[in-house]
PDB file of N, CA and C in Angstrom:
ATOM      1  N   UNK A   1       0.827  -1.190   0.000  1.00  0.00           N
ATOM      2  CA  UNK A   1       0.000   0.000   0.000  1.00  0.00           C
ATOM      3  C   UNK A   1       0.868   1.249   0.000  1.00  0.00           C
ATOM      4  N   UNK A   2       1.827   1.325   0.898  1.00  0.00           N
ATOM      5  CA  UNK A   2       2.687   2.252   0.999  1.00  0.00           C
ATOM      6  C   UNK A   2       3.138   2.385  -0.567  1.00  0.00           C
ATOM      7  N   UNK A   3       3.948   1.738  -1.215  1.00  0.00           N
ATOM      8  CA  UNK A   3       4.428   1.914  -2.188  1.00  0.00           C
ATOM      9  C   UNK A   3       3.294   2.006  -3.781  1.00  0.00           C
ATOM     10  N   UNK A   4       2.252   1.720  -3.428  1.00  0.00           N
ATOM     11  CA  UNK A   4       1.676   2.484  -4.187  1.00  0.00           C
ATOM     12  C   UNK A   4       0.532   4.094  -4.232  1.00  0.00           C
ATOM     13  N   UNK A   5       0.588   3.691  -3.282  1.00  0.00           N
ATOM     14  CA  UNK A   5       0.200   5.329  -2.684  1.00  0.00           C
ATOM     15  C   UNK A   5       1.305   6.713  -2.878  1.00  0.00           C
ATOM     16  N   UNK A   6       2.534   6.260  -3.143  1.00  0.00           N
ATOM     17  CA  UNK A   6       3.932   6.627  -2.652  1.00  0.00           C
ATOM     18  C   UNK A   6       5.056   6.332  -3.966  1.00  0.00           C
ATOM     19  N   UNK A   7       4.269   6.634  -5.502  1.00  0.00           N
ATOM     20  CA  UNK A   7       5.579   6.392  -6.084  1.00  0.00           C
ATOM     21  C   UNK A   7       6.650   7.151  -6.346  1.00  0.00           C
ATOM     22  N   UNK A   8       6.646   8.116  -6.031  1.00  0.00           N
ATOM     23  CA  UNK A   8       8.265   8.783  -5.972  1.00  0.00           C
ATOM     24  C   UNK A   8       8.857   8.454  -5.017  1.00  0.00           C
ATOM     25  N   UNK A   9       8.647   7.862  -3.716  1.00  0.00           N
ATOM     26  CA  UNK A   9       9.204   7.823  -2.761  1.00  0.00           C
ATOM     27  C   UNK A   9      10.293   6.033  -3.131  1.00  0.00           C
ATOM     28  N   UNK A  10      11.516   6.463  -2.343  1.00  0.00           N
ATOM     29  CA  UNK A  10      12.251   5.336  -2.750  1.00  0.00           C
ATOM     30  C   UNK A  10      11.802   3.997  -1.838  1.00  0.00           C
ATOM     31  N   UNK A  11      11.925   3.040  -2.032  1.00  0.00           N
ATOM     32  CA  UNK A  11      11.650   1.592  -1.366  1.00  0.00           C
ATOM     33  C   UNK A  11      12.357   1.497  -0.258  1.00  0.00           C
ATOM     34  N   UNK A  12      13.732   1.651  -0.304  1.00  0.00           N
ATOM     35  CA  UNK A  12      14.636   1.756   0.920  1.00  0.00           C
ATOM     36  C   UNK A  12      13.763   2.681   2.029  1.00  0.00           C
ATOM     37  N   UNK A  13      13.558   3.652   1.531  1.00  0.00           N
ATOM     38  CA  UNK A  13      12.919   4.421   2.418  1.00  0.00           C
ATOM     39  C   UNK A  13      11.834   4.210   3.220  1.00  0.00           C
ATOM     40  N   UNK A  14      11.031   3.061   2.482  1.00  0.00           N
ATOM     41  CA  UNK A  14       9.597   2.524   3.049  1.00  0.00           C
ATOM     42  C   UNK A  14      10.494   1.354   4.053  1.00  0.00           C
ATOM     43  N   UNK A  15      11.029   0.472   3.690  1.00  0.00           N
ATOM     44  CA  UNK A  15      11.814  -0.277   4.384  1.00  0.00           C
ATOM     45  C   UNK A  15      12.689  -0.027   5.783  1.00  0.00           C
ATOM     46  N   UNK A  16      13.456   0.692   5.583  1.00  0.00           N
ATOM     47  CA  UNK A  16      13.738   1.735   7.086  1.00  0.00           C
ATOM     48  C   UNK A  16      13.065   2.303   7.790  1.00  0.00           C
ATOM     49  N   UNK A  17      11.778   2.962   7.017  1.00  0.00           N
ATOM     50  CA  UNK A  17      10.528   3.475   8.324  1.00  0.00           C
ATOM     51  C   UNK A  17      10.274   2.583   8.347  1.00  0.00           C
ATOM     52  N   UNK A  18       9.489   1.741   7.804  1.00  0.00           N
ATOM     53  CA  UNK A  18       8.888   0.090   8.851  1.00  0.00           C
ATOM     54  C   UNK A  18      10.242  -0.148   9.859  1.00  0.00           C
ATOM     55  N   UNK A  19      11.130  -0.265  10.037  1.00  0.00           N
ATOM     56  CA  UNK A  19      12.118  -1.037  10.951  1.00  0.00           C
ATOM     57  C   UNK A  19      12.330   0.359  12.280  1.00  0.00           C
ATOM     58  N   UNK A  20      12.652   1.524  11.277  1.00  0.00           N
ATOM     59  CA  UNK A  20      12.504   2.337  12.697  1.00  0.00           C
ATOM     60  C   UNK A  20      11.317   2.498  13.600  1.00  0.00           C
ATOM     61  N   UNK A  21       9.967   2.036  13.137  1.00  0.00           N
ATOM     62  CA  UNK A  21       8.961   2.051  13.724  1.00  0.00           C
ATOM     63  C   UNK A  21       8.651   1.146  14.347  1.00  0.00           C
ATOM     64  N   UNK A  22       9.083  -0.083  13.873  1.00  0.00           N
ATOM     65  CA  UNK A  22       8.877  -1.444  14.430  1.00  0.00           C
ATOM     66  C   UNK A  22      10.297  -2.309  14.525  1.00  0.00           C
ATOM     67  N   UNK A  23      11.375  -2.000  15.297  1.00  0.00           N
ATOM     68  CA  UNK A  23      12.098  -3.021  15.305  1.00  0.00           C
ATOM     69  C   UNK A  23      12.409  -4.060  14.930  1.00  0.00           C
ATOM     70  N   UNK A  24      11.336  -5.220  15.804  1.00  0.00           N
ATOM     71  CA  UNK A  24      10.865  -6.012  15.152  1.00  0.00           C
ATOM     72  C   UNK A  24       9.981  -6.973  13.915  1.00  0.00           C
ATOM     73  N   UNK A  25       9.642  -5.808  12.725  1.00  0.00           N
ATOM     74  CA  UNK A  25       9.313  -6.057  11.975  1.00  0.00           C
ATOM     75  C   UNK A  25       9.499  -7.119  10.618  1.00  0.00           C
ATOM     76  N   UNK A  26       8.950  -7.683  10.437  1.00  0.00           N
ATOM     77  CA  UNK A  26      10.123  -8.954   9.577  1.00  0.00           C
ATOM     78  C   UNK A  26       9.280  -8.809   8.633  1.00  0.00           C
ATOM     79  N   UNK A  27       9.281  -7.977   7.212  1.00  0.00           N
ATOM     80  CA  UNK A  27       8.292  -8.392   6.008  1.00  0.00           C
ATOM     81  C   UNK A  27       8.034  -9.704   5.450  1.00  0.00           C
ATOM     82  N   UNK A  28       6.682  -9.644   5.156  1.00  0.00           N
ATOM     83  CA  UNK A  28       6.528 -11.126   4.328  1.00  0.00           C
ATOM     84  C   UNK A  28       7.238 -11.050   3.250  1.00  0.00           C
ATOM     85  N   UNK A  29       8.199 -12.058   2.511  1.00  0.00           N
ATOM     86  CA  UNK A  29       8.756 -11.903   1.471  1.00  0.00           C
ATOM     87  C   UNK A  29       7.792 -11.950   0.487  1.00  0.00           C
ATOM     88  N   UNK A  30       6.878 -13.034   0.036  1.00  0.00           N
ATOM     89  CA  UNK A  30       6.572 -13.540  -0.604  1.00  0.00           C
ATOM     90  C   UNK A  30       5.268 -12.612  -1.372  1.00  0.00           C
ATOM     91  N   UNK A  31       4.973 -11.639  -0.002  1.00  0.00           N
ATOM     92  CA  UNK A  31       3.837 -10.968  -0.113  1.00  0.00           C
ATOM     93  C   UNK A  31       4.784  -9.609  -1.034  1.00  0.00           C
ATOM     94  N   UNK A  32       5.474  -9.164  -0.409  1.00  0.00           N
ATOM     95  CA  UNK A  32       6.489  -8.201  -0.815  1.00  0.00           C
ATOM     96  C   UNK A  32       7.129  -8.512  -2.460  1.00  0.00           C
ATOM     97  N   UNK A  33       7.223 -10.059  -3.035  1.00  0.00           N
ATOM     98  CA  UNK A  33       7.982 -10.172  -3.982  1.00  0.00           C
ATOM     99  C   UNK A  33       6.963  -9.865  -5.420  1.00  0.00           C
ATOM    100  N   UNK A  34       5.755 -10.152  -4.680  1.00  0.00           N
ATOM    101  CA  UNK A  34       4.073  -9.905  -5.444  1.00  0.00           C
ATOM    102  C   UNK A  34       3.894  -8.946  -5.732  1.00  0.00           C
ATOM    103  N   UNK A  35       4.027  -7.557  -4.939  1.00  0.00           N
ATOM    104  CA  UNK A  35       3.723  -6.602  -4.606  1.00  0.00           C
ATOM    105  C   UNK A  35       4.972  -5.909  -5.794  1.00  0.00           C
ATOM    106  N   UNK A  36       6.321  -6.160  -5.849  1.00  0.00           N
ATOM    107  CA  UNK A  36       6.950  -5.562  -6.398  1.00  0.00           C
ATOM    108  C   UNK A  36       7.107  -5.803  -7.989  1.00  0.00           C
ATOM    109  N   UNK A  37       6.744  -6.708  -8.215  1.00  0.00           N
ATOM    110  CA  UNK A  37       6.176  -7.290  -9.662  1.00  0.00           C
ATOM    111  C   UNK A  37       4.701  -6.594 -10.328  1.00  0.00           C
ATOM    112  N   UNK A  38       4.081  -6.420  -8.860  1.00  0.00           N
ATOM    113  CA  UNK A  38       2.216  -6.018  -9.675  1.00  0.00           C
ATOM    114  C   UNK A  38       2.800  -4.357  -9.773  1.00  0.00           C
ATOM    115  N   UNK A  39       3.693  -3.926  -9.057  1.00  0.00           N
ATOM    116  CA  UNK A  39       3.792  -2.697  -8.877  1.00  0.00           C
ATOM    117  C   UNK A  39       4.658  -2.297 -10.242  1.00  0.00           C
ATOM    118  N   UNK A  40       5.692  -3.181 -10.640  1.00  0.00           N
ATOM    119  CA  UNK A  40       6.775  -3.312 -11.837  1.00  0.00           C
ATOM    120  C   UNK A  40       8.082  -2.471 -10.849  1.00  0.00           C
ATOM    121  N   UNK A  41       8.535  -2.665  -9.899  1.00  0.00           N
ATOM    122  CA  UNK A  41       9.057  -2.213  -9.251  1.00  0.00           C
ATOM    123  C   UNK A  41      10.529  -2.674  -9.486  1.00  0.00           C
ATOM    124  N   UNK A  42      10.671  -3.584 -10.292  1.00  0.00           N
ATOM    125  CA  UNK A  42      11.786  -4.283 -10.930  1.00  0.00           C
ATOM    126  C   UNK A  42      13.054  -4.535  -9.684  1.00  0.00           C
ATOM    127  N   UNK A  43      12.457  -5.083  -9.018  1.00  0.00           N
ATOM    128  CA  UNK A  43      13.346  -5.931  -7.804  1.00  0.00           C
ATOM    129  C   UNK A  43      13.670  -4.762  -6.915  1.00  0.00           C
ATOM    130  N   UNK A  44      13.399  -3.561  -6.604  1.00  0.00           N
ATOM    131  CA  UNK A  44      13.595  -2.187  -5.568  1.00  0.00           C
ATOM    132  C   UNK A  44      12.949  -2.783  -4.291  1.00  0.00           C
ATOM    133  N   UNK A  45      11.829  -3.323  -4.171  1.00  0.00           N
ATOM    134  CA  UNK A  45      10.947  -3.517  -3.066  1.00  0.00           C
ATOM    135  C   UNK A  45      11.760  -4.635  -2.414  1.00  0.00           C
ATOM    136  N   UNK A  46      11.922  -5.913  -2.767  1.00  0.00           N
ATOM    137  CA  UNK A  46      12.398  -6.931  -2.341  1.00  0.00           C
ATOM    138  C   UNK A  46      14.389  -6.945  -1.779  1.00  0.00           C
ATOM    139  N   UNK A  47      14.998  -6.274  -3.097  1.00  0.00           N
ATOM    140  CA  UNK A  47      16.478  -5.288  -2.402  1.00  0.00           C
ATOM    141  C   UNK A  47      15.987  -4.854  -0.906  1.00  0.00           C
ATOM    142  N   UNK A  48      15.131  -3.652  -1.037  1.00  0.00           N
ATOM    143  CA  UNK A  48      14.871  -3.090  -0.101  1.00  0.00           C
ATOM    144  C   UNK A  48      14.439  -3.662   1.236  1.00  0.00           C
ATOM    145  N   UNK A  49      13.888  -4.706   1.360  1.00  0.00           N
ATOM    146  CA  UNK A  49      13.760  -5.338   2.797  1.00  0.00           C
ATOM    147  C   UNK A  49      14.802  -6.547   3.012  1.00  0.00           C
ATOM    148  N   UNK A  50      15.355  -7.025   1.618  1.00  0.00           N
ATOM    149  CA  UNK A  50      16.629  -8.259   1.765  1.00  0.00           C
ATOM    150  C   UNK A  50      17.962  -7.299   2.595  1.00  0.00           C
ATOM    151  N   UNK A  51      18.123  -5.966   2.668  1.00  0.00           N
ATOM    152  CA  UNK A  51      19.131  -4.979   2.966  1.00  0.00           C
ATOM    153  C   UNK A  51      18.969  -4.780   4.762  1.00  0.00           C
ATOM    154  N   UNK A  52      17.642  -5.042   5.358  1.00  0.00           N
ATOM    155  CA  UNK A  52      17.498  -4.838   6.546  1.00  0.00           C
ATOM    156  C   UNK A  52      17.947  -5.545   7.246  1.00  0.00           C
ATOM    157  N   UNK A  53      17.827  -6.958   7.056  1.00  0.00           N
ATOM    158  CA  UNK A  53      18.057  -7.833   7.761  1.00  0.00           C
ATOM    159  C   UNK A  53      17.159  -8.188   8.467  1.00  0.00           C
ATOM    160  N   UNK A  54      17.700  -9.502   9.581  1.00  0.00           N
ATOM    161  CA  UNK A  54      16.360  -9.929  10.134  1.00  0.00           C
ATOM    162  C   UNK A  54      16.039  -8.179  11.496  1.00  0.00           C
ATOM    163  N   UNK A  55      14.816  -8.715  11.924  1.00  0.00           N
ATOM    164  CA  UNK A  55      14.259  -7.766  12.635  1.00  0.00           C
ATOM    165  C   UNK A  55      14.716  -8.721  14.318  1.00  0.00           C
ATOM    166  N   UNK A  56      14.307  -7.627  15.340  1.00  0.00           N
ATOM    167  CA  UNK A  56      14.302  -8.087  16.669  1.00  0.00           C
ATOM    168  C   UNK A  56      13.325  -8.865  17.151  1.00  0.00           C
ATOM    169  N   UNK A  57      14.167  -9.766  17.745  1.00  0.00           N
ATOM    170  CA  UNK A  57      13.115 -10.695  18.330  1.00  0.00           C
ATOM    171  C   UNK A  57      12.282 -10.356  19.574  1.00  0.00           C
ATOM    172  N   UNK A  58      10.991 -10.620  19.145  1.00  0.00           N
ATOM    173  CA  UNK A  58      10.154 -10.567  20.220  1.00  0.00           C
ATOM    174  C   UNK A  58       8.958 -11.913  21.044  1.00  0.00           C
ATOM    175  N   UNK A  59       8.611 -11.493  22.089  1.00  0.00           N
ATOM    176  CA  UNK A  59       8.130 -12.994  22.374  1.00  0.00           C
ATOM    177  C   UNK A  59       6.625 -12.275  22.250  1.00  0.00           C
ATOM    178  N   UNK A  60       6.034 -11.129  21.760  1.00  0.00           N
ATOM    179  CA  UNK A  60       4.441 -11.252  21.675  1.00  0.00           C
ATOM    180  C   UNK A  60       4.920  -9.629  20.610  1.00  0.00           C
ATOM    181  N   UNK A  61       3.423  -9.447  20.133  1.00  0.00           N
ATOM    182  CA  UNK A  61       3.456  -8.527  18.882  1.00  0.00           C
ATOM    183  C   UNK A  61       3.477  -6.981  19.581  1.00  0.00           C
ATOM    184  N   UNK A  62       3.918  -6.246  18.842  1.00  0.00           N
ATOM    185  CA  UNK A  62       4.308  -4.849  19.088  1.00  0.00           C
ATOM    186  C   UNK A  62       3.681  -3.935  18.307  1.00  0.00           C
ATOM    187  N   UNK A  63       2.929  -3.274  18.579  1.00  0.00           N
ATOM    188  CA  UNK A  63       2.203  -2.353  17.579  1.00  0.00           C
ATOM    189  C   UNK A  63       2.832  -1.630  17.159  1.00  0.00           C
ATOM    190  N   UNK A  64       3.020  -1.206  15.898  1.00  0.00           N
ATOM    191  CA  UNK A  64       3.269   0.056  15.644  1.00  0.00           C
ATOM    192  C   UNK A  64       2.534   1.017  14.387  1.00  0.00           C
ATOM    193  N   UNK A  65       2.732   2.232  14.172  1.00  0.00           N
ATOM    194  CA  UNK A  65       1.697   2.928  12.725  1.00  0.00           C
ATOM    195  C   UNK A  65       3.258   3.490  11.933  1.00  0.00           C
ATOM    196  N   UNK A  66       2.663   3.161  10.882  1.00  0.00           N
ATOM    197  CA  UNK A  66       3.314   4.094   9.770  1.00  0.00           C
ATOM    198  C   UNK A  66       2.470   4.614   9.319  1.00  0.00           C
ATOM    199  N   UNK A  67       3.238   5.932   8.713  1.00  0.00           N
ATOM    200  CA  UNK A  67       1.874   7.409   8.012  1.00  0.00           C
ATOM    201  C   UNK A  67       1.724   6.852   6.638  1.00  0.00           C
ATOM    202  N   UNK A  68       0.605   6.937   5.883  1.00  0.00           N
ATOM    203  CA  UNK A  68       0.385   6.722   4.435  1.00  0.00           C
ATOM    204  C   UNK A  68       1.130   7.374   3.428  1.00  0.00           C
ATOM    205  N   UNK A  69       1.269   8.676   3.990  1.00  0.00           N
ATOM    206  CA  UNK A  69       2.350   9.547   3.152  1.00  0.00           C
ATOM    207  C   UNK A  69       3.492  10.154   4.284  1.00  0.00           C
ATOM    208  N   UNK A  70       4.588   9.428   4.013  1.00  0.00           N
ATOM    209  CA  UNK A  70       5.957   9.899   4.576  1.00  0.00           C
ATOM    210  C   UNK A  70       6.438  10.941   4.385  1.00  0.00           C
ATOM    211  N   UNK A  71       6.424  11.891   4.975  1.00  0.00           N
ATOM    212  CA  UNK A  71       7.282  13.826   4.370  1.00  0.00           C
ATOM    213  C   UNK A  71       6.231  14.174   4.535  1.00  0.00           C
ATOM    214  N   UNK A  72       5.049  14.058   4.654  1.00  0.00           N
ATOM    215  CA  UNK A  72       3.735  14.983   4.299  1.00  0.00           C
ATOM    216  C   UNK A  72       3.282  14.739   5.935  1.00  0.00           C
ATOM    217  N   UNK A  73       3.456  14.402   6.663  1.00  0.00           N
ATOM    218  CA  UNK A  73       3.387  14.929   7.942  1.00  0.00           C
ATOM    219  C   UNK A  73       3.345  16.002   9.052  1.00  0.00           C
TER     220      UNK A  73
END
């Protein structure tokens, strides 16, 4: 959603706010590899969360929000 709501904005960038917001955040790949294909994103989306690494471990879920539009805050 982010990234199509959001196409000038770079992927890395969506990728680092999810992790600064959520530590523990671990993207679905599979959902993410879909997403960057329907989008034609030509492998940016999937780079972009393979670059984070894994996320922090947690033993129960952690809420967190990201804004729909990043900078426009």
């Amino acid at each position: 959603t982010l990234c199509a709501l959001n196409e000038g904005y770079p992927e890395d960038g969506f990728a680092k706010l999810v992790r600064a917001r959520g530590a523990h955040a671990h993207p679905n790949r599979l959902m993410v590899r879909h997403a960057d294909r329907l989008l034609k994103r030509d492998g940016r989306m999937m780079a972009a969360i393979e670059a984070l690494g894994p996320g922090r471990a947690c033993w129960e879920g952690e809420l967190f929000a990201i804004p729909l539009r990043p900078g426009r805050d």
